[in-house]
Protein backbone atom coordinates (compact mmCIF):
# COMPACT_ATOMS: atom_id res chain seq x y z
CA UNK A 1 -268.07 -48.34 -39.35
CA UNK A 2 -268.48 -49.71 -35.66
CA UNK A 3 -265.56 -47.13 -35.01
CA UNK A 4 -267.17 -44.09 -36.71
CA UNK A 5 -270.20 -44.45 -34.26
CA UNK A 6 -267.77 -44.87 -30.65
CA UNK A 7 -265.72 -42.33 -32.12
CA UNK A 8 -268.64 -39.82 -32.81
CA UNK A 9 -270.64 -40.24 -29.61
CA UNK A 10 -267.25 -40.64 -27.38
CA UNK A 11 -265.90 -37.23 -29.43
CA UNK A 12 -269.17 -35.16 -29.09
CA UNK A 13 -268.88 -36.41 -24.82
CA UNK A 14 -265.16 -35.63 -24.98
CA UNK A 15 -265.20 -32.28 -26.90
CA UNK A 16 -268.04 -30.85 -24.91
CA UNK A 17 -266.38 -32.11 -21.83
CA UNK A 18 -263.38 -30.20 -22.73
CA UNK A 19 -265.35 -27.03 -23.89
CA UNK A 20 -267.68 -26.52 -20.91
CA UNK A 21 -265.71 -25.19 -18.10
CA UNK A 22 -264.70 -22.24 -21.03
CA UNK A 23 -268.09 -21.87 -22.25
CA UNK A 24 -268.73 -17.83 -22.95
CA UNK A 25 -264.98 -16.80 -22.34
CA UNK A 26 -263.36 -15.11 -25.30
CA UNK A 27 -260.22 -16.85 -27.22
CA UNK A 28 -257.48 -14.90 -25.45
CA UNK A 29 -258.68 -16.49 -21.91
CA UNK A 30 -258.66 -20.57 -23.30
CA UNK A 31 -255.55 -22.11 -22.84
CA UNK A 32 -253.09 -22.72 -24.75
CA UNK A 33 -252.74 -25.95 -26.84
CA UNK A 34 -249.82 -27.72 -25.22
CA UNK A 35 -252.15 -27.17 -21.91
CA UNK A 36 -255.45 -27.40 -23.13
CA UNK A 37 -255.59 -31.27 -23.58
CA UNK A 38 -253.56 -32.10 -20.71
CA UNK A 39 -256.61 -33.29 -18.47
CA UNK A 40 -260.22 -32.19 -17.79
CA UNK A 41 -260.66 -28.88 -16.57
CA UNK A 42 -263.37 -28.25 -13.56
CA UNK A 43 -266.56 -27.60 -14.78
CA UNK A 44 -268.88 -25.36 -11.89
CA UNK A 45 -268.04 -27.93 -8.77
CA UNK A 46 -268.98 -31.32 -10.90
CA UNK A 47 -266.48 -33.90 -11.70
CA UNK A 48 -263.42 -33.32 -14.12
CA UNK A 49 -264.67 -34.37 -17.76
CA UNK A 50 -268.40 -33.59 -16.74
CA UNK A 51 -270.46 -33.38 -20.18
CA UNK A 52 -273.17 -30.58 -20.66
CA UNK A 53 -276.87 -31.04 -22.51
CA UNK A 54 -275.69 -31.01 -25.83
CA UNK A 55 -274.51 -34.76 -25.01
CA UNK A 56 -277.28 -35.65 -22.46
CA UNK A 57 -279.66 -34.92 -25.43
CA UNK A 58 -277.80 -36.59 -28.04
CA UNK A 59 -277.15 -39.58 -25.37
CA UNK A 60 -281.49 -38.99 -25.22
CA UNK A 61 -281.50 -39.66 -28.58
CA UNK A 62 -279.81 -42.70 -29.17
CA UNK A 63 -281.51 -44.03 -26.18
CA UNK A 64 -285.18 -43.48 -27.85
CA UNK A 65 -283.99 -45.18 -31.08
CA UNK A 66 -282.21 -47.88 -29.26
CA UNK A 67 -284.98 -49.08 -26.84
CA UNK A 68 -287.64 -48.65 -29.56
CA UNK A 69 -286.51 -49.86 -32.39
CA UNK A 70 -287.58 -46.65 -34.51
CA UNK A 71 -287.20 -42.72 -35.02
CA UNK A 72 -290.05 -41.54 -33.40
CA UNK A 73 -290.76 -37.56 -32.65
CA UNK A 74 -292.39 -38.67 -29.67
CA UNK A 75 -290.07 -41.35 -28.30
CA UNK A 76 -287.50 -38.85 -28.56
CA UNK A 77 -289.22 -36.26 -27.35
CA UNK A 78 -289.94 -38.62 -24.15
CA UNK A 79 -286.65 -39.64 -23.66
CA UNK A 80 -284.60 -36.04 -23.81
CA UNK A 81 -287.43 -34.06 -21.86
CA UNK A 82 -287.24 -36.44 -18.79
CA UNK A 83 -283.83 -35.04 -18.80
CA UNK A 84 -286.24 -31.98 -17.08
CA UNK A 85 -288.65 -34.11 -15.30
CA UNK A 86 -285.84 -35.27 -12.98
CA UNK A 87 -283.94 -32.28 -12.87
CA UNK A 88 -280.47 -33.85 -14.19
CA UNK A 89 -279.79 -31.72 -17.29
CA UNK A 90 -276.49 -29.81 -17.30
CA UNK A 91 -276.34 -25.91 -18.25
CA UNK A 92 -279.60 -25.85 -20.97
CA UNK A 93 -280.36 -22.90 -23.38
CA UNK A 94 -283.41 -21.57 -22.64
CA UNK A 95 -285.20 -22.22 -25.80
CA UNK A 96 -285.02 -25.83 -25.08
CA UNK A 97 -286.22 -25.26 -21.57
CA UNK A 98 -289.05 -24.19 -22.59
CA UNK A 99 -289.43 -26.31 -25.00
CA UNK A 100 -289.27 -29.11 -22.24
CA UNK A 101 -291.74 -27.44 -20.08
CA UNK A 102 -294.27 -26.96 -22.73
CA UNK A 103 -294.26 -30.94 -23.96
CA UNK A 104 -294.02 -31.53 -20.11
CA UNK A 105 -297.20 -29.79 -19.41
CA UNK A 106 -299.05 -30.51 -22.89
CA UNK A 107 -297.29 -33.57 -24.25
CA UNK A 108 -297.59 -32.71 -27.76
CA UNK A 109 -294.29 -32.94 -29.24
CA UNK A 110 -295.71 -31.15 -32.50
CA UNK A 111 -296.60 -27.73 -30.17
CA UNK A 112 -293.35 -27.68 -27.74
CA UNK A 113 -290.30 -25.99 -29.84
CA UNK A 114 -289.64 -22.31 -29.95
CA UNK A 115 -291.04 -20.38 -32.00
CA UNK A 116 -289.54 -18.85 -35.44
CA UNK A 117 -287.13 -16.23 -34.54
CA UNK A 118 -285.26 -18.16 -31.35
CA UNK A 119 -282.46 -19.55 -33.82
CA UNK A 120 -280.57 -21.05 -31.60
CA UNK A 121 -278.02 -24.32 -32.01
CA UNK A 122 -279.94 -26.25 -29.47
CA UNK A 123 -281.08 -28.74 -32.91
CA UNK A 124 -277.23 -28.91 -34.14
CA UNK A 125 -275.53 -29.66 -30.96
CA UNK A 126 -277.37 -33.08 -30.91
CA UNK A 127 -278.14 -34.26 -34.45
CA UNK A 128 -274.38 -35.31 -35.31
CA UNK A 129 -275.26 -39.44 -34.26
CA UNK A 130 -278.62 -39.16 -35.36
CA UNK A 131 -277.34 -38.27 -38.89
CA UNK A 132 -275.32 -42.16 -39.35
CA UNK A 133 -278.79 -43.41 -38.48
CA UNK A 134 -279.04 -42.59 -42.60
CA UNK A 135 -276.34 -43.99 -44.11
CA UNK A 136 -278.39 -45.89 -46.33
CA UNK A 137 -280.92 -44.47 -46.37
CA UNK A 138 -279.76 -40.55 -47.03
CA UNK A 139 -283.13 -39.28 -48.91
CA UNK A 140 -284.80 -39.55 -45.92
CA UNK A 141 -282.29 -37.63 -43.56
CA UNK A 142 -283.39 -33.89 -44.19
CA UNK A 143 -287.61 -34.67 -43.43
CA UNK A 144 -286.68 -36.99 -40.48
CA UNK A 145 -283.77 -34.57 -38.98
CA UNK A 146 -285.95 -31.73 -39.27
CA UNK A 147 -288.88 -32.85 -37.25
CA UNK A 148 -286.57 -33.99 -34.91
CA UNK A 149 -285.05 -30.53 -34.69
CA UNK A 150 -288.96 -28.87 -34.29
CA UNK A 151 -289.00 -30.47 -30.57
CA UNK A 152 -287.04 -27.44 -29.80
CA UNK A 153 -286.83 -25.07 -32.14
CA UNK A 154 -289.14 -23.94 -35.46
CA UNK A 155 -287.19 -21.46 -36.71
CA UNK A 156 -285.91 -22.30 -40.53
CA UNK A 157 -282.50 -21.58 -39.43
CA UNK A 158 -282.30 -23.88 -36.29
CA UNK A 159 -284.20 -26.64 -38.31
CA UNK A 160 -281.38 -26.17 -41.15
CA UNK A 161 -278.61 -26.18 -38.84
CA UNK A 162 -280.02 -29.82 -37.33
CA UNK A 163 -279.88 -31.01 -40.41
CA UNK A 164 -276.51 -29.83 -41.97
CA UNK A 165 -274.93 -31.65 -38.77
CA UNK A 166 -276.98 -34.55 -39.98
CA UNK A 167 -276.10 -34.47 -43.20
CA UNK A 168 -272.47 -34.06 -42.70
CA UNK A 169 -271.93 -36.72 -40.19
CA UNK A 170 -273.50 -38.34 -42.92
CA UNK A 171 -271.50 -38.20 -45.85
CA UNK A 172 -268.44 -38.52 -43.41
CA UNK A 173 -269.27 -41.86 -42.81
CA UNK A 174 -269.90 -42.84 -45.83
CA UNK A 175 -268.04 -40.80 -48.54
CA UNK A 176 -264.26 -39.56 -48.83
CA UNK A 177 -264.70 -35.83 -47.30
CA UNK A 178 -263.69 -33.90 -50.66
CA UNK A 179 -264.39 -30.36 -49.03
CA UNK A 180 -266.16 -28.27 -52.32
CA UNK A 181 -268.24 -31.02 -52.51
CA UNK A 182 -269.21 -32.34 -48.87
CA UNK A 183 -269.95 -28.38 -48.80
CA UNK A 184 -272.21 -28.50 -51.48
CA UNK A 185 -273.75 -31.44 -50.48
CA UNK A 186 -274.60 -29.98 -47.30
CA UNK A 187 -275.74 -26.85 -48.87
CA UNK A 188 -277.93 -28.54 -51.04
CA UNK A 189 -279.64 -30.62 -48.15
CA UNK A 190 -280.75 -27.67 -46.40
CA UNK A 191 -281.59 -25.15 -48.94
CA UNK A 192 -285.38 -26.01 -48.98
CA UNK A 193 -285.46 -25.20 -45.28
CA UNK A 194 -283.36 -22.34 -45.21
CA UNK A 195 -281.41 -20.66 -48.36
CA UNK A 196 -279.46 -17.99 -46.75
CA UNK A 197 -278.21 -20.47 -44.54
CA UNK A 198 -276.82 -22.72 -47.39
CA UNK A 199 -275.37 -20.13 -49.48
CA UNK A 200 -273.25 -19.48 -46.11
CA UNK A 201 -272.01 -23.24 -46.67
CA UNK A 202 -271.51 -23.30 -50.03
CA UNK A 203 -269.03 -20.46 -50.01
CA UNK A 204 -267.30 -21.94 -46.96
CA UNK A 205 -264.45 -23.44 -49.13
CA UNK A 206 -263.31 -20.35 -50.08
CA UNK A 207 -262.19 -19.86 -46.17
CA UNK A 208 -260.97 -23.45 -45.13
CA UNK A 209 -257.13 -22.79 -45.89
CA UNK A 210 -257.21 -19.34 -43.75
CA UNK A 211 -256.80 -18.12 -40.83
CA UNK A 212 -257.35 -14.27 -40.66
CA UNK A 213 -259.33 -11.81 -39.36
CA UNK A 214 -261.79 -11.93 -42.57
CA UNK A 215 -262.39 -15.50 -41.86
CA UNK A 216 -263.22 -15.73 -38.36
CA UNK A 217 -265.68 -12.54 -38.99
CA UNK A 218 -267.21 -14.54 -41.80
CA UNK A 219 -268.02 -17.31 -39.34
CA UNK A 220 -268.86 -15.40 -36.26
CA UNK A 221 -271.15 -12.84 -37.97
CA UNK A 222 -273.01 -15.21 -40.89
CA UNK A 223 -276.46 -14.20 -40.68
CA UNK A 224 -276.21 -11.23 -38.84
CA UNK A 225 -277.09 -7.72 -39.54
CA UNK A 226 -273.91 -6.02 -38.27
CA UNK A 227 -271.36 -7.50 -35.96
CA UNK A 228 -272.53 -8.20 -32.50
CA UNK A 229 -268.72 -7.71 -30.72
CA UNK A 230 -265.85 -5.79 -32.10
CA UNK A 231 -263.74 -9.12 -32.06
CA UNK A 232 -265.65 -12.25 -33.54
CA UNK A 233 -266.57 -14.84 -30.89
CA UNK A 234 -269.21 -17.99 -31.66
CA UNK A 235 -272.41 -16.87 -29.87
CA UNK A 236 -275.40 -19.46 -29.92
CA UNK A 237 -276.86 -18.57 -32.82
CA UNK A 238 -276.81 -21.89 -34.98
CA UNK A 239 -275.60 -20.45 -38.42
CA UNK A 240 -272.03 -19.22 -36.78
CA UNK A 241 -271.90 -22.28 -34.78
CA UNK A 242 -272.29 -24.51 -37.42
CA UNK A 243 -270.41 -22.70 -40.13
CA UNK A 244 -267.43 -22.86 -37.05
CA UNK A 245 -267.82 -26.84 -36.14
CA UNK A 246 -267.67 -27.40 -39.79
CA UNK A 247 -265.12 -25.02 -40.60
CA UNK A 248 -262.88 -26.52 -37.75
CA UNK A 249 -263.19 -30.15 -38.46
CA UNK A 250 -262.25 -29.60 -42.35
CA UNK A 251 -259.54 -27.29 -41.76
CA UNK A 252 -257.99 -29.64 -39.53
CA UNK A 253 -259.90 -32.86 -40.48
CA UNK A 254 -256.67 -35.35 -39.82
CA UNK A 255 -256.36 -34.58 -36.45
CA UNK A 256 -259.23 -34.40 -33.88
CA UNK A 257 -257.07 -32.42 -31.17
CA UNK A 258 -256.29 -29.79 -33.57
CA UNK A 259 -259.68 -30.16 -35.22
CA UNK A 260 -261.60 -29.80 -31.72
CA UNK A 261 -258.56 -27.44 -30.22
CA UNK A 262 -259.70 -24.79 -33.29
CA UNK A 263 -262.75 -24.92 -32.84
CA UNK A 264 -263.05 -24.00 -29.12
CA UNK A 265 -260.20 -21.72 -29.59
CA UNK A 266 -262.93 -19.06 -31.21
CA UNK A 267 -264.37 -18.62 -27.44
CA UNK A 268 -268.32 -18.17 -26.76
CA UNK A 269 -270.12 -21.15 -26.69
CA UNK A 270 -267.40 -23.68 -27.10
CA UNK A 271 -269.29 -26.51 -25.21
CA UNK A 272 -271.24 -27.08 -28.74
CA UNK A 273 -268.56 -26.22 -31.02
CA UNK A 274 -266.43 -28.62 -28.60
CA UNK A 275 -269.15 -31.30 -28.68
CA UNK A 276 -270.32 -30.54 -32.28
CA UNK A 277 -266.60 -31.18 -33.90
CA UNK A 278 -265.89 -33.71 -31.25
CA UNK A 279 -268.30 -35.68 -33.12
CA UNK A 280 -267.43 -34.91 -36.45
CA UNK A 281 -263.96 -35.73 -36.26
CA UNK A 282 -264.57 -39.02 -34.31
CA UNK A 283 -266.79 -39.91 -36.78
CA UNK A 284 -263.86 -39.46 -39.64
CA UNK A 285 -261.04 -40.63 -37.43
CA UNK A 286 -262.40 -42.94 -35.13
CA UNK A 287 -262.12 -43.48 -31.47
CA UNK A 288 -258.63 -44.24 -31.60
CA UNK A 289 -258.00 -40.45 -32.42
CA UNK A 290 -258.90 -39.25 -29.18
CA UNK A 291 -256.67 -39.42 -26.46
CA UNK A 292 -256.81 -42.26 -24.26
CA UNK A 293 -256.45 -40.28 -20.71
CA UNK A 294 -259.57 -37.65 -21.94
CA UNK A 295 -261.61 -41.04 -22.80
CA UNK A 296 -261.03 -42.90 -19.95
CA UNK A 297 -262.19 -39.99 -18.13
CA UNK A 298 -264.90 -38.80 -19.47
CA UNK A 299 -267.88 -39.28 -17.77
CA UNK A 300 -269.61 -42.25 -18.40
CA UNK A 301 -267.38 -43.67 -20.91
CA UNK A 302 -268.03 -47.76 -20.32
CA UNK A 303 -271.80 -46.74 -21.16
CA UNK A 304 -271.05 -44.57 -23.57
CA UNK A 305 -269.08 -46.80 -25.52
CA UNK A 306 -272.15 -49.59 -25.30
CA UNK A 307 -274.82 -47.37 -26.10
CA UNK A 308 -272.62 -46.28 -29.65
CA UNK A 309 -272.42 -50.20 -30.30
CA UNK A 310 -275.80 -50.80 -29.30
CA UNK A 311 -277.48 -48.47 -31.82
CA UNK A 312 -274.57 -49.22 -34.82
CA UNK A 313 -275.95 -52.35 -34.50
CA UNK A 314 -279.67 -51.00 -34.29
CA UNK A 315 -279.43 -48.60 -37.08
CA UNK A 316 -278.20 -51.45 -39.75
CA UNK A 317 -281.86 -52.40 -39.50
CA UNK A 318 -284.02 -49.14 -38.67
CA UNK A 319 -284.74 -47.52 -41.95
């Protein structure tokens, strides 16, 4: 279990790592495979295997839970919005930037997220670690998760998306991943938030075995009134990026190259789907599954790797 939690923290730092210097770029201009993973590409003038927000705030997180001994709204709160207060965070969505500036300015963590109709995946980029925080405790993940989620974001679909990260980091750490079912699972979690969503979810089985033209609109466009592009890209609405992490890490679920590699491949915001499946597959494969030149790399990896141990250790205890 100790691995599942280095693997999914050092996989969400490694895959957004990876993603970031490609982030909006469409699928024909990311490299090719046998080139992608070769080393860190340069990411706006910082150092080669620089991490964006979507790991500083999951990194937040942890922190919070670690230092306090609890899941507290906000703790949390606290600990990622500093992120603002000292100027350090790394390419943010605006939603959450605002989000920041309001609890900055108020510090009411119950009155800072966005309001309902900014649906953005600033709440499912960062909820992947915080979902193994339940492992025995899974009844409580969807209510905890989803205020959580509310420091940024109150839309029903961005509060949904938090949680199906949750959940499925979730039952991959605890439960063999049989896909109809982790899908339904998921589906079912989120349903009271957001039914549209799940119903996306649930069907996803019917796509994981393909890759055509009908899938990857399925994915892009989910929750959409009409296409936004002619060719299907991930933008950052949350129900395509999470419908894409998940759809990438099951398709390819025994390897986290390939796994990661797929998901990116769909261009748009492939920071979070890099970071997002990073996670999931580290949680399922372990540490080990990553290559050893991208972790050794990364940024931060010694603390990285003690902060994942640190709150394994914590989260035996929490709930």
């Amino acid at each position: 279990m100790l691995n599942k939690y280095t693997g999914g923290l050092l996989g969400c730092a490694v895959g957004d790592a990876l993603g970031a210097p490609y982030e909006g770029l469409w699928s024909e201009s990311i490299p090719e495979k046998q080139n992608f993973f070769c080393e860190y590409a340069i990411f706006e003038g910082y150092e080669k295997g620089q991490y964006t927000d979507d790991t500083q705030l999951t990194i937040a997180t942890l922190q919070s839970i670690v230092a306090h001994k609890e899941i507290s709204v906000y703790l949390v709160a606290e600990s990622m919005f500093s992120l603002w207060k000292t100027q350090v965070v790394i390419g943010p969505g605006g939603a959450c930037t605002q989000s920041a500036d309001r609890f900055l300015s108020n510090n009411d963590p119950l009155n800072c997220g966005a309001v309902k109709g900014n649906a953005g995946n600033g709440t499912a980029m960062r909820t992947a670690m915080l979902g193994l925080a339940f492992c025995d405790s899974p009844t409580k993940l969807p209510q905890e998760v989803a205020q959580i989620s509310k420091l940024t974001h109150k839309d029903s679909r961005s509060i949904a998306g938090g949680i199906a990260i949750a959940k499925a980091a979730q039952l991959i750490a605890t439960e063999e991943v049989n896909i109809p079912y982790f899908c339904k699972e998921i589906a079912k979690t989120i349903y009271p938030y957001n039914e549209e969503f799940a119903k996306y979810i649930d069907v996803l089985p019917l796509y994981i075995n393909r890759e055509d033209e009908e899938t990857f609109a399925f994915i892009a466009w989910s929750g959409m009134e009409r296409p936004e592009f002619a060719t299907p890209i991930i933008t950052p609405f949350v129900i395509p990026t999470v419908l894409a992490s998940l759809w990438s890490f099951l398709r390819y679920k025994d390897s986290w190259k390939d796994a990661v590699y797929g998901a990116i491949k769909m261009g748009g915001d492939v920071d979070t789907l890099g970071a997002i499946t990073g996670a999931l597959s580290g949680i399922y494969l372990g540490e080990s599954a990553i290559p050893s030149h991208l972790l050794k790399n990364v940024c931060s990896y010694d603390y990285l790797r003690d902060l994942a141990c640190k709150y394994y250790y914590m989260s035996k205890v929490l709930l």
